[in-house]
N, C-alpha and C. Protein backbone atom coordinates (compact mmCIF):
# COMPACT_ATOMS: atom_id res chain seq x y z
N UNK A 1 -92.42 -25.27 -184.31
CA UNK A 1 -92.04 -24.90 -182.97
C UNK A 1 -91.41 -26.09 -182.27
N UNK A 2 -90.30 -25.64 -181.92
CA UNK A 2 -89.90 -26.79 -181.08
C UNK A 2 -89.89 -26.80 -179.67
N UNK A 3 -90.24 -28.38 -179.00
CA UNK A 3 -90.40 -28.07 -177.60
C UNK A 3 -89.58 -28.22 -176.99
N UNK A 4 -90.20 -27.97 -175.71
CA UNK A 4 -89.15 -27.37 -174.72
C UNK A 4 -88.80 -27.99 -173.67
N UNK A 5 -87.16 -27.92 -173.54
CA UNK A 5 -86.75 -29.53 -172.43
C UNK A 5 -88.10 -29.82 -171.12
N UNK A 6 -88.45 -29.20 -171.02
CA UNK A 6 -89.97 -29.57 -169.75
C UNK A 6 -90.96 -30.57 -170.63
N UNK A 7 -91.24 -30.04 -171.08
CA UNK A 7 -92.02 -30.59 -172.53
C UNK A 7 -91.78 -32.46 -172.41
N UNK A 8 -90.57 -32.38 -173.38
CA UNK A 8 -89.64 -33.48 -173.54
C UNK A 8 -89.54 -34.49 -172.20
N UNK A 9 -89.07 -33.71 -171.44
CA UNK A 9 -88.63 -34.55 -169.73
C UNK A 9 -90.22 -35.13 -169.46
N UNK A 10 -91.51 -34.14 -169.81
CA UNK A 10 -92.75 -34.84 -169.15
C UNK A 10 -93.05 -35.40 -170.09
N UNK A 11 -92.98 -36.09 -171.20
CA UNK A 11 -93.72 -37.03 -172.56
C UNK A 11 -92.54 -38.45 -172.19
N UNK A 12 -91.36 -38.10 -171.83
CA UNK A 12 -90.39 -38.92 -171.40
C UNK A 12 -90.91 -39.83 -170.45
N UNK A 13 -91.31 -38.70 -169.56
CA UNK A 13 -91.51 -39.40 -168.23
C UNK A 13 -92.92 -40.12 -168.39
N UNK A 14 -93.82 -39.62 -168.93
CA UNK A 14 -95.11 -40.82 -169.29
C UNK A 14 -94.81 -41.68 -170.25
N UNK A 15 -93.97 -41.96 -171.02
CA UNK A 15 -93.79 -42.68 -171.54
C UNK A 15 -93.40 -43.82 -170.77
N UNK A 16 -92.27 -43.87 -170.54
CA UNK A 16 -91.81 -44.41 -169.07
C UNK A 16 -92.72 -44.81 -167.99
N UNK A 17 -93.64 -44.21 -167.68
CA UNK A 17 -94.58 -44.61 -166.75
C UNK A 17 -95.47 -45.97 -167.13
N UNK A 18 -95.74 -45.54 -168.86
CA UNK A 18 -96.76 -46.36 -169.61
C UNK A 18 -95.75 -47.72 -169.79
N UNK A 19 -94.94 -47.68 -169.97
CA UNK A 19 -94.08 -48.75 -170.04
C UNK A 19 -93.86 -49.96 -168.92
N UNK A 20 -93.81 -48.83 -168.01
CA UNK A 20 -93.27 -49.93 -166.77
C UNK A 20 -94.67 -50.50 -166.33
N UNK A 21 -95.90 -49.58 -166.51
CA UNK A 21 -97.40 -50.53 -166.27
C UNK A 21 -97.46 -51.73 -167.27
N UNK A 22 -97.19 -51.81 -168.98
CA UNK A 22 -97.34 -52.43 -169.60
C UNK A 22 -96.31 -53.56 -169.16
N UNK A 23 -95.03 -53.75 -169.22
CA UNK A 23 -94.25 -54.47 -168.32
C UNK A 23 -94.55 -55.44 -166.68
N UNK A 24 -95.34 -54.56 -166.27
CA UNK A 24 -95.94 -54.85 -165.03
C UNK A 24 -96.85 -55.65 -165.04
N UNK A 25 -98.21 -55.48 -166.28
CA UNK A 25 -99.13 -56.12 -166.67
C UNK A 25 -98.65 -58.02 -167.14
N UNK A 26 -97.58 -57.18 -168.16
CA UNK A 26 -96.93 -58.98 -168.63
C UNK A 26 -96.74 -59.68 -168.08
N UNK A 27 -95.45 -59.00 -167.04
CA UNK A 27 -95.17 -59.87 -165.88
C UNK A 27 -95.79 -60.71 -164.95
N UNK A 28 -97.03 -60.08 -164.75
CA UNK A 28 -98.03 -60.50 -163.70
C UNK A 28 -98.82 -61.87 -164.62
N UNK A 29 -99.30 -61.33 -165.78
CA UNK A 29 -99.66 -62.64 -166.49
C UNK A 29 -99.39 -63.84 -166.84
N UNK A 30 -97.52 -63.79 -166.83
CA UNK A 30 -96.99 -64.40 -167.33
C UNK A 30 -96.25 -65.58 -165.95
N UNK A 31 -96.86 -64.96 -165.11
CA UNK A 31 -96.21 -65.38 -163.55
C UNK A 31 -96.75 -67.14 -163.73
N UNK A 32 -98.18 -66.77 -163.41
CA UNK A 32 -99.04 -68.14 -164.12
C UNK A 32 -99.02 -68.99 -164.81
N UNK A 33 -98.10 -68.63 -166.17
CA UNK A 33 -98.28 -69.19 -167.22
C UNK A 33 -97.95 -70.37 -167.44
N UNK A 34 -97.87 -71.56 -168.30
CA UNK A 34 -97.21 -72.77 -168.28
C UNK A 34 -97.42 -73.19 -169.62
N UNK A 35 -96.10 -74.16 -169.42
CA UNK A 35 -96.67 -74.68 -171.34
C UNK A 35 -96.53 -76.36 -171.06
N UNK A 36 -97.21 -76.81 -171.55
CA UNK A 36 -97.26 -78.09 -171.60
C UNK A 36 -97.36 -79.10 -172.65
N UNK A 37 -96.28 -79.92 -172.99
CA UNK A 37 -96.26 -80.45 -173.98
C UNK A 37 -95.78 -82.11 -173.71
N UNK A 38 -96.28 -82.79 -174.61
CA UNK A 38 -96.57 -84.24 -175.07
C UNK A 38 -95.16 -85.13 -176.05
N UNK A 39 -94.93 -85.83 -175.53
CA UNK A 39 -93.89 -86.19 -176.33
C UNK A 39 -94.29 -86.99 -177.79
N UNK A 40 -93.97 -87.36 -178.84
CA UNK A 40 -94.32 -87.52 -179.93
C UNK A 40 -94.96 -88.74 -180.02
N UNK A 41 -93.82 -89.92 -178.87
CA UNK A 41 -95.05 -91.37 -178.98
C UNK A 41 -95.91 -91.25 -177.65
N UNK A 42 -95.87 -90.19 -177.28
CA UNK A 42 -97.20 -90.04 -176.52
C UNK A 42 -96.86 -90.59 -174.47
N UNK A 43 -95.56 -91.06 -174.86
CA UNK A 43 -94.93 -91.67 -173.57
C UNK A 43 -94.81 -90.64 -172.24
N UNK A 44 -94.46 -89.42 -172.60
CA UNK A 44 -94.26 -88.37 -171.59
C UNK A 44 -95.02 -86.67 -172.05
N UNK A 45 -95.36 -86.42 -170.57
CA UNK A 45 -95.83 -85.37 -170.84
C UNK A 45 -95.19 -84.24 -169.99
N UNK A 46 -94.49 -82.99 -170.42
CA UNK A 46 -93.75 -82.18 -169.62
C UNK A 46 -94.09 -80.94 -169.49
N UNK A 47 -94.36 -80.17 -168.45
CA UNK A 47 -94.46 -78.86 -167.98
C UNK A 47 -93.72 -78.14 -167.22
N UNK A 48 -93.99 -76.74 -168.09
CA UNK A 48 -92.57 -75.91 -167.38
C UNK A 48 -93.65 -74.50 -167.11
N UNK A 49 -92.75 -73.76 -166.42
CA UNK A 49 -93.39 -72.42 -165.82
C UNK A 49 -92.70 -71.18 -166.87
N UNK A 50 -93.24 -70.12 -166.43
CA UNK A 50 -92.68 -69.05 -167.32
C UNK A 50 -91.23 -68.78 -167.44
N UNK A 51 -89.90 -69.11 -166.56
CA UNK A 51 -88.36 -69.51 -166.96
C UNK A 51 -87.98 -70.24 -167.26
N UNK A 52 -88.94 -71.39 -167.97
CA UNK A 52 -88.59 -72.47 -168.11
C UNK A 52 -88.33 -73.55 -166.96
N UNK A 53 -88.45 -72.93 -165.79
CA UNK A 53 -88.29 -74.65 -165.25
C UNK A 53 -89.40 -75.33 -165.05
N UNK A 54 -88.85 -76.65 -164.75
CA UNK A 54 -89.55 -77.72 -164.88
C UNK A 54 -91.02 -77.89 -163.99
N UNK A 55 -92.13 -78.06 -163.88
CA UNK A 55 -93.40 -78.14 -162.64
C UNK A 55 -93.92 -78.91 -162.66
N UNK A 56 -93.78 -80.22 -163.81
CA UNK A 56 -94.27 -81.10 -163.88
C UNK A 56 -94.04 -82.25 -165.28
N UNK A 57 -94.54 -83.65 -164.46
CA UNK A 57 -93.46 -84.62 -165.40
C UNK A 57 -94.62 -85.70 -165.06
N UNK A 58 -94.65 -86.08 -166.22
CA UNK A 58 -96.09 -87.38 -166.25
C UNK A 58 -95.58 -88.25 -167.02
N UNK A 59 -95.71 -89.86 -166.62
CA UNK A 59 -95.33 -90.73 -167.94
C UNK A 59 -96.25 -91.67 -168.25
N UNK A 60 -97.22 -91.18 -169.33
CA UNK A 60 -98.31 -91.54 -169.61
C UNK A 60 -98.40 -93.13 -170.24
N UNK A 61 -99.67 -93.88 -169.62
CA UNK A 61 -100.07 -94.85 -169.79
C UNK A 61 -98.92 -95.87 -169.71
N UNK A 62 -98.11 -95.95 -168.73
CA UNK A 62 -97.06 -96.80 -168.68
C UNK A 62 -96.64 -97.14 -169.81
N UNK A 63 -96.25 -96.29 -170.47
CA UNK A 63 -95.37 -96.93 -171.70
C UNK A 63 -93.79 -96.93 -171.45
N UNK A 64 -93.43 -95.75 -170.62
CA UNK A 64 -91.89 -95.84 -169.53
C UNK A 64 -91.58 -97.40 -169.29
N UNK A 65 -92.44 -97.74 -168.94
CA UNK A 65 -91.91 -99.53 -168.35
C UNK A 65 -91.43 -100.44 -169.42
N UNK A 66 -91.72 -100.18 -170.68
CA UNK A 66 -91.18 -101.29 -172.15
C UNK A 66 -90.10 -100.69 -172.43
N UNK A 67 -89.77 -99.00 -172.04
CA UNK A 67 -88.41 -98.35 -172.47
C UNK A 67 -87.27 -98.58 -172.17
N UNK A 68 -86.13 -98.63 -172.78
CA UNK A 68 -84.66 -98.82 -171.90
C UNK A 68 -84.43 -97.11 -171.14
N UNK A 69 -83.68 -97.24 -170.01
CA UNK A 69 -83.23 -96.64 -169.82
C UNK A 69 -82.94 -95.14 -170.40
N UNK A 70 -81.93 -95.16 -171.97
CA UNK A 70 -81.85 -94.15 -172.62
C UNK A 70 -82.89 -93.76 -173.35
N UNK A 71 -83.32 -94.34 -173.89
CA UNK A 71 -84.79 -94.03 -174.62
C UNK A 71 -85.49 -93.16 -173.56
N UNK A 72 -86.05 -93.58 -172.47
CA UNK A 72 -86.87 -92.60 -172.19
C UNK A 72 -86.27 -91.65 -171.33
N UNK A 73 -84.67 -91.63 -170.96
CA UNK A 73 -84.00 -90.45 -170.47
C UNK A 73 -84.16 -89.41 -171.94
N UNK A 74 -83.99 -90.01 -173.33
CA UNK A 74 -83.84 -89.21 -174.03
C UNK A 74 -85.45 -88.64 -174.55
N UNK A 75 -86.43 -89.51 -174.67
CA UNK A 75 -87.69 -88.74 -174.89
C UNK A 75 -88.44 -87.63 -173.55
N UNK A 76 -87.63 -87.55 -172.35
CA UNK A 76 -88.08 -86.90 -171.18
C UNK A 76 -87.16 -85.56 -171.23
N UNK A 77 -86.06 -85.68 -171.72
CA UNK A 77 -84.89 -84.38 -172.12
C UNK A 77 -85.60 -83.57 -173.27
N UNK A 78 -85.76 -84.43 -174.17
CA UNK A 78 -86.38 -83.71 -175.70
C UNK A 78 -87.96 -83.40 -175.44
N UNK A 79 -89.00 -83.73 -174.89
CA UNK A 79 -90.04 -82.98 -173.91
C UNK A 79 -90.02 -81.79 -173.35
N UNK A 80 -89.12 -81.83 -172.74
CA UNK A 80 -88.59 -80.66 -171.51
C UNK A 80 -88.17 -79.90 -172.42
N UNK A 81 -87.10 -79.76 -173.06
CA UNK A 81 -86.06 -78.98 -174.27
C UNK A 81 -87.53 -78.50 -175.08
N UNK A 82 -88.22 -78.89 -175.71
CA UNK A 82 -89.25 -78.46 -176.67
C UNK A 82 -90.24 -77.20 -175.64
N UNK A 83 -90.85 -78.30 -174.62
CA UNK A 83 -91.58 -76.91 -173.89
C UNK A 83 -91.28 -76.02 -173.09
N UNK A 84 -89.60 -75.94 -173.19
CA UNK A 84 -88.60 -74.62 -172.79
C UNK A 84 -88.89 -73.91 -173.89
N UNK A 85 -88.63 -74.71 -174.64
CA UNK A 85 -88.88 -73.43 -176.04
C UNK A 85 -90.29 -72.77 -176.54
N UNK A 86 -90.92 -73.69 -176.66
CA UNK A 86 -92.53 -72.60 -176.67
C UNK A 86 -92.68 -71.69 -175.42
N UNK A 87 -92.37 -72.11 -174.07
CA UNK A 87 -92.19 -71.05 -173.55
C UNK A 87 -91.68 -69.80 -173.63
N UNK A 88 -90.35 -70.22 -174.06
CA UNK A 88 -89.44 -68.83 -174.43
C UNK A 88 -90.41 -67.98 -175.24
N UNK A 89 -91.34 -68.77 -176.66
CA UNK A 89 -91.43 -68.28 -177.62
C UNK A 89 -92.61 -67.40 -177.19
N UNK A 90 -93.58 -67.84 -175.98
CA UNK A 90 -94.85 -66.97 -175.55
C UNK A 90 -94.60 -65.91 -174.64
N UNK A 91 -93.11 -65.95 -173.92
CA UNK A 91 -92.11 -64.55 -173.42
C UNK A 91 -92.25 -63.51 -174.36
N UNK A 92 -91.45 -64.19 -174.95
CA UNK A 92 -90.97 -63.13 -176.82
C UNK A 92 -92.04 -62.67 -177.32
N UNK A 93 -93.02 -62.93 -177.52
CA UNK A 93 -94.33 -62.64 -178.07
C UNK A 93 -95.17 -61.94 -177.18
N UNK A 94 -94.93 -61.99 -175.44
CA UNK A 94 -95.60 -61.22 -174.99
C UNK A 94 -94.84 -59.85 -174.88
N UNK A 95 -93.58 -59.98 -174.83
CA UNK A 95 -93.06 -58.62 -174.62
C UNK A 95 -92.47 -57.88 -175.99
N UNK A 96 -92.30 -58.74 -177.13
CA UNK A 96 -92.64 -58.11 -178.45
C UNK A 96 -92.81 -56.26 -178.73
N UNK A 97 -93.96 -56.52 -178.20
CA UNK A 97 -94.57 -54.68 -178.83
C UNK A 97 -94.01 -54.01 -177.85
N UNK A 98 -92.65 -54.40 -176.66
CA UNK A 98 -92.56 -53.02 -175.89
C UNK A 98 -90.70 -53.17 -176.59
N UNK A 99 -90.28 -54.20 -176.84
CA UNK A 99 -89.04 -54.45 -177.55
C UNK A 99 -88.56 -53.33 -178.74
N UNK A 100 -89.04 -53.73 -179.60
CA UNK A 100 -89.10 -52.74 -180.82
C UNK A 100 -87.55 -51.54 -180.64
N UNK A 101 -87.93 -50.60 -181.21
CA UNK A 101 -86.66 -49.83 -181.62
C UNK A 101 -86.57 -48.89 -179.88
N UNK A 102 -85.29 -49.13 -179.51
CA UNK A 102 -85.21 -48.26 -178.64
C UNK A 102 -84.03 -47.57 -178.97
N UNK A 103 -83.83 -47.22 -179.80
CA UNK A 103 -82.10 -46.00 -180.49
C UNK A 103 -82.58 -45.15 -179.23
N UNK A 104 -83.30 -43.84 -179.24
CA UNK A 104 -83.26 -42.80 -178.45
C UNK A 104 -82.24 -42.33 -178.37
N UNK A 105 -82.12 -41.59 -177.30
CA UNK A 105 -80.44 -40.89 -176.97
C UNK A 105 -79.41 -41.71 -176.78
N UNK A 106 -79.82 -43.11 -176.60
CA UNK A 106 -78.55 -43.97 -176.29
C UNK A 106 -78.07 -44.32 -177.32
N UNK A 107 -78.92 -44.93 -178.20
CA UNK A 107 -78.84 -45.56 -179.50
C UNK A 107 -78.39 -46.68 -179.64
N UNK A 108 -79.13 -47.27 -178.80
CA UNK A 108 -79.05 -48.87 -178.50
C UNK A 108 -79.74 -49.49 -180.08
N UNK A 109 -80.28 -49.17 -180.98
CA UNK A 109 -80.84 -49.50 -182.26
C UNK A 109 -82.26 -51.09 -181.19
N UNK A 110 -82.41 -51.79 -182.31
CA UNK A 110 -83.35 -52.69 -182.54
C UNK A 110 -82.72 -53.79 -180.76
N UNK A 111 -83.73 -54.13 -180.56
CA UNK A 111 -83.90 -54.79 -179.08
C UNK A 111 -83.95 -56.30 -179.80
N UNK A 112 -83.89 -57.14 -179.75
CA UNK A 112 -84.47 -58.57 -180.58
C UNK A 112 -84.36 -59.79 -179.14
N UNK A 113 -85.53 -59.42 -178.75
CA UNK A 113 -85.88 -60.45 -177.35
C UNK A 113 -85.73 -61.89 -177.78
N UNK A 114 -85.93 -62.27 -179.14
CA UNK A 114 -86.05 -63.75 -179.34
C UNK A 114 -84.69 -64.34 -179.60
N UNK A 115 -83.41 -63.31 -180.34
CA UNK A 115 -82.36 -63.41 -180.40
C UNK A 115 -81.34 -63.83 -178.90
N UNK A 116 -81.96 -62.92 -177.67
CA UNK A 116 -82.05 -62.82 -176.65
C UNK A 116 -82.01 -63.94 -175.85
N UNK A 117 -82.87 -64.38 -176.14
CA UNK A 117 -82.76 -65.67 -175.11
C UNK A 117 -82.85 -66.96 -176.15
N UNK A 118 -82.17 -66.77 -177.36
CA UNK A 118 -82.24 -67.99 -178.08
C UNK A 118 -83.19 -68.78 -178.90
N UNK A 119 -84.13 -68.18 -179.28
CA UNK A 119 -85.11 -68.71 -179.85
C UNK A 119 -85.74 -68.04 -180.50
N UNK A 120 -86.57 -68.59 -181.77
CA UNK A 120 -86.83 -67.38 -182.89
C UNK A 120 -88.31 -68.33 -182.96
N UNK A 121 -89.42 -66.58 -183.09
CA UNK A 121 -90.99 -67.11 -183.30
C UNK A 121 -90.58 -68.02 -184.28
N UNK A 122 -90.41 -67.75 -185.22
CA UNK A 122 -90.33 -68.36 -186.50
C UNK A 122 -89.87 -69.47 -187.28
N UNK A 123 -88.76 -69.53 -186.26
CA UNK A 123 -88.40 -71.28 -186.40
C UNK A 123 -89.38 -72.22 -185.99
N UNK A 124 -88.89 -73.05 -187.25
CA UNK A 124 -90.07 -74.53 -186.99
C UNK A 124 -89.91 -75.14 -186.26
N UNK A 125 -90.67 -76.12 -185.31
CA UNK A 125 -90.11 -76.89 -184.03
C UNK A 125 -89.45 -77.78 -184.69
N UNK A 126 -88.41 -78.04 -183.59
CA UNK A 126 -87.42 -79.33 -184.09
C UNK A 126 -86.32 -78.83 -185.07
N UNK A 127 -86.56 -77.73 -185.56
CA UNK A 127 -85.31 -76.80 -186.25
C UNK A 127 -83.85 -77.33 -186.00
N UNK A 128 -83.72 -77.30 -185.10
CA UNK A 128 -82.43 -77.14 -184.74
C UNK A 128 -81.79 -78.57 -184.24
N UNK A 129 -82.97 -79.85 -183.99
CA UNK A 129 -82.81 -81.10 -183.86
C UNK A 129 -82.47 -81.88 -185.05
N UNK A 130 -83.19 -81.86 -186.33
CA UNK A 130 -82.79 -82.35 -187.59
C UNK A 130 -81.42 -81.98 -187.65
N UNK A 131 -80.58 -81.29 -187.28
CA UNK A 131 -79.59 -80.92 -188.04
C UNK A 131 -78.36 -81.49 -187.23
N UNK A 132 -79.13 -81.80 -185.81
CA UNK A 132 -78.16 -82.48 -185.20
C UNK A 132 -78.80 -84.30 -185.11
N UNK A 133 -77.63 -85.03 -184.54
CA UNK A 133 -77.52 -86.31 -184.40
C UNK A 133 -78.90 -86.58 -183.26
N UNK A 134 -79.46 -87.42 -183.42
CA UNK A 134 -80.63 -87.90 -182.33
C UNK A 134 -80.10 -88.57 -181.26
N UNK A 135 -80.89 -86.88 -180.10
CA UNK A 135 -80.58 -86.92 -178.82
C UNK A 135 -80.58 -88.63 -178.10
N UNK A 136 -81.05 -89.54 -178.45
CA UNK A 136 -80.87 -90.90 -177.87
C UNK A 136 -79.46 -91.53 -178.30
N UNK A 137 -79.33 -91.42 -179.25
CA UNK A 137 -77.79 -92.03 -179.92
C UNK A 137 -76.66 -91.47 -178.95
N UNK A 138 -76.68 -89.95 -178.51
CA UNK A 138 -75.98 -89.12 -178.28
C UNK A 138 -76.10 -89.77 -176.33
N UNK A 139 -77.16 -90.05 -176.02
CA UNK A 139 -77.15 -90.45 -174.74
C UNK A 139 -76.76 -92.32 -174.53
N UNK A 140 -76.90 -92.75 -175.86
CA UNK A 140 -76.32 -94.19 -175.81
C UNK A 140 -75.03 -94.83 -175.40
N UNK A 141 -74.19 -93.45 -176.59
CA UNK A 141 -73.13 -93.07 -176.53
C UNK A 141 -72.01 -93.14 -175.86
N UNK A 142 -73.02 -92.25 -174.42
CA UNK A 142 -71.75 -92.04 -173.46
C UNK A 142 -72.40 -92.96 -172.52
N UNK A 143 -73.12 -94.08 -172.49
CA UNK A 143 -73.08 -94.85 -171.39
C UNK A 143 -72.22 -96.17 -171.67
């Protein structure tokens, strides 16, 4: 038996309903959220909010003061740049299970949130740094 456009329009429409609560839920969680991360010699510590910007910037145990200039412009960029990206990556992961296949009548096919804003769960950190020249050279450079 097949159903009948009323049918359809009301499973539609709760669906839809359930969605925009689950959406609603994320959002609200994610309002809070922050990621915070440590730079590798331990010199800076950087925090960002759920779009990535910046909320906070620490430069631990005065080690900033023995640095030149580019050095720690470049370990305070590559800080920031890293915990943009775990951020992104706890976005992607929270909104994940509502992403998934939305073809439907539009047929928009596969949603890929991480593609989306650039960043993949799955890449290893620093992925995409090995392959380029080190961000300090690159800031040496042009001074």
């Amino acid at each position: 038996m097949q159903e009948s456009l009323e049918q359809r329009l009301a499973r539609a429409q709760a669906e839809l309903e359930a969605t925009e609560a689950a959406v609603a839920r994320i959002e609200s969680d994610l309002t809070a959220a922050t990621q915070t991360v440590t730079s590798r010699d331990r010199s800076v510590e950087a925090t960002v909010g759920p779009q990535g910007n910046l909320t906070g910037l620490n430069f631990l145990d005065n080690k900033y003061r023995t640095m030149s200039a580019s050095a720690l412009s470049a370990v305070v960029i590559e800080t920031v740049e890293k915990a943009r990206e775990r951020m992104a990556r706890k976005v992607v992961t929270a909104f994940e299970p509502l992403a998934g296949d939305i073809s439907g009548p539009s047929g928009l096919g596969q949603l890929d949130l991480a593609q989306m804003l650039g960043v993949s769960p799955d890449e290893p950190r620093n992925a995409r740094r090995r392959s380029a020249k080190p961000l300090h050279d690159e800031l040496h450079e042009d001074l």
